[in-house]
N, C-alpha and C. Protein backbone atom coordinates (compact mmCIF):
# COMPACT_ATOMS: atom_id res chain seq x y z
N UNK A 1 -11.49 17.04 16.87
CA UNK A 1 -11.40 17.56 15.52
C UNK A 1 -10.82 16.47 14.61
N UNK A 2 -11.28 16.30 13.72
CA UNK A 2 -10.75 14.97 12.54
C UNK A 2 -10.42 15.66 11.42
N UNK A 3 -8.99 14.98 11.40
CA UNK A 3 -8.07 15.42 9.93
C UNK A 3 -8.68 15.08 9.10
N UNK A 4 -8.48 15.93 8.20
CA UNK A 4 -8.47 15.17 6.04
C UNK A 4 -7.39 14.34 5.79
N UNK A 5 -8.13 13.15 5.19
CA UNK A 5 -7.27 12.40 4.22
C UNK A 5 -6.34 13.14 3.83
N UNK A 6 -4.95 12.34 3.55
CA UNK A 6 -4.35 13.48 2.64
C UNK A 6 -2.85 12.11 2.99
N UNK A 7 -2.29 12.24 1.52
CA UNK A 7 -1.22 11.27 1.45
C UNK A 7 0.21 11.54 3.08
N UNK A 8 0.37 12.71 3.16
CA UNK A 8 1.10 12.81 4.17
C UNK A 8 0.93 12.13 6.04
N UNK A 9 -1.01 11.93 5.68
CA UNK A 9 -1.16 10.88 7.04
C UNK A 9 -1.34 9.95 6.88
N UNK A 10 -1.27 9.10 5.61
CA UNK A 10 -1.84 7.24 5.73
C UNK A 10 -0.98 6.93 5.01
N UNK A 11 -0.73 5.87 5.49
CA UNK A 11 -0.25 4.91 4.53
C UNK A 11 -0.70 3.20 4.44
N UNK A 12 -0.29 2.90 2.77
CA UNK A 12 -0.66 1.53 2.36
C UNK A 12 -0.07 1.15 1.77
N UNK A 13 -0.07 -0.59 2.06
CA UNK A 13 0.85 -1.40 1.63
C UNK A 13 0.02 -2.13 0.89
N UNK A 14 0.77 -3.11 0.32
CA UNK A 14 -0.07 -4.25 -0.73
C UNK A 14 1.01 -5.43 0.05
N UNK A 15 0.27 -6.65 -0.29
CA UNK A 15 1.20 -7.60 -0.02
C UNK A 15 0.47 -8.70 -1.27
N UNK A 16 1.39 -9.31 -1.99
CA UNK A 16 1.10 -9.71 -3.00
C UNK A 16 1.63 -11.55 -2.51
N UNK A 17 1.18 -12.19 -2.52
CA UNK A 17 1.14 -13.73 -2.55
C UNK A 17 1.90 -14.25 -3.44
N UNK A 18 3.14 -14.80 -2.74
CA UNK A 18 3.97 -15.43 -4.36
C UNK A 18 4.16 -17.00 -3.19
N UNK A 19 4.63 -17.75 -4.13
CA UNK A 19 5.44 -19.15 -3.88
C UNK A 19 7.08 -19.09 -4.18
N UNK A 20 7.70 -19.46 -3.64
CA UNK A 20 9.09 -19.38 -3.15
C UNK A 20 9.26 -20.15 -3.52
N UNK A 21 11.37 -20.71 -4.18
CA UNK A 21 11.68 -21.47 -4.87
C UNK A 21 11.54 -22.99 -4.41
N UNK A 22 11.33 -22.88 -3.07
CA UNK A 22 11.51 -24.36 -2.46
C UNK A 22 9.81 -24.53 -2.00
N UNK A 23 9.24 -23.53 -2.83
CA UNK A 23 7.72 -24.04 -2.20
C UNK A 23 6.68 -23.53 -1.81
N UNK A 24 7.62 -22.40 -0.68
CA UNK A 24 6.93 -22.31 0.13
C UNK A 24 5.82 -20.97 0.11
N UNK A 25 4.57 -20.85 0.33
CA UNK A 25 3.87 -19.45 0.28
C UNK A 25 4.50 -18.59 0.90
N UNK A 26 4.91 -17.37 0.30
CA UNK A 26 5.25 -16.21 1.15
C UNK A 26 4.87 -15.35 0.86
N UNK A 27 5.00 -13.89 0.72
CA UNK A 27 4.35 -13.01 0.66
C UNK A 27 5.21 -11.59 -0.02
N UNK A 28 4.77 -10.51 -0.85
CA UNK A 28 5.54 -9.75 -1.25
C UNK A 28 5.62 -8.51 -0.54
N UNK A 29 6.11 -7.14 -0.14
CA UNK A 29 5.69 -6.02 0.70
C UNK A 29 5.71 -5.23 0.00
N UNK A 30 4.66 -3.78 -1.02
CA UNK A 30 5.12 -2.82 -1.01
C UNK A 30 4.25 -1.61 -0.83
N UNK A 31 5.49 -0.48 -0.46
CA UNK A 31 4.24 0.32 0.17
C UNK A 31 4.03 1.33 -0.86
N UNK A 32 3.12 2.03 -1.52
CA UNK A 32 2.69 2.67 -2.44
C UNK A 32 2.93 4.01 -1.91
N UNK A 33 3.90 4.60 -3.51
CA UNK A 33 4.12 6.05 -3.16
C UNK A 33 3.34 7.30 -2.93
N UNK A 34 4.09 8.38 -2.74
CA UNK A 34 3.28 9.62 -2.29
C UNK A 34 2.28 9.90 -3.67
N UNK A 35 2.96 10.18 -4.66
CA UNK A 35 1.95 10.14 -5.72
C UNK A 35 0.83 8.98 -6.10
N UNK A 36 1.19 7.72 -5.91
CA UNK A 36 0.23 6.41 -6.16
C UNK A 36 -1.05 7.10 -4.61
N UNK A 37 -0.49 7.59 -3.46
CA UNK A 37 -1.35 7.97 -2.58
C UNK A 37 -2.17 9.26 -2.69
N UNK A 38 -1.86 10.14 -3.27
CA UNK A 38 -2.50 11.28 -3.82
C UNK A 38 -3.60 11.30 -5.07
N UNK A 39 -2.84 10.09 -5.82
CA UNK A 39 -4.20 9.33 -6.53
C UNK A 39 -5.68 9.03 -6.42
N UNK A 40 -5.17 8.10 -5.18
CA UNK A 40 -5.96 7.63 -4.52
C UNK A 40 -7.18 8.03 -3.39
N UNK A 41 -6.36 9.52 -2.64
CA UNK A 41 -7.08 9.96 -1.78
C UNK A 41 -7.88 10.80 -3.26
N UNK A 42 -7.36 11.66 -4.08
CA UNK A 42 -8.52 12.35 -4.65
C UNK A 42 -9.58 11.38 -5.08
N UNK A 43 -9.55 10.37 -5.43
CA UNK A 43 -10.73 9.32 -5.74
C UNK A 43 -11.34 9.26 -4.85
N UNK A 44 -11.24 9.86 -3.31
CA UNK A 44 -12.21 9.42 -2.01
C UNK A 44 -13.08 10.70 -2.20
């Protein structure tokens, strides 16, 4: 049996690409809220 989408089973992150003071590539983490996810699943 396969669940529905639905913000309470997935989750997503973004990771955003920055450069660091000494240089170096690193990376940003964030994970998008219950509402930014409820957004999103009704768009599916």
């Amino acid at each position: 049996m396969e669940e529905k989408l639905t913000s309470s089973n997935v989750e997503i992150v973004t990771i955003k690409p920055i450069v660091d003071e000494s240089g170096r590539k690193t990376g940003k983490f964030e994970r998008l809220t219950k509402e930014q996810l409820d957004v999103l699943v009704a768009d599916l």
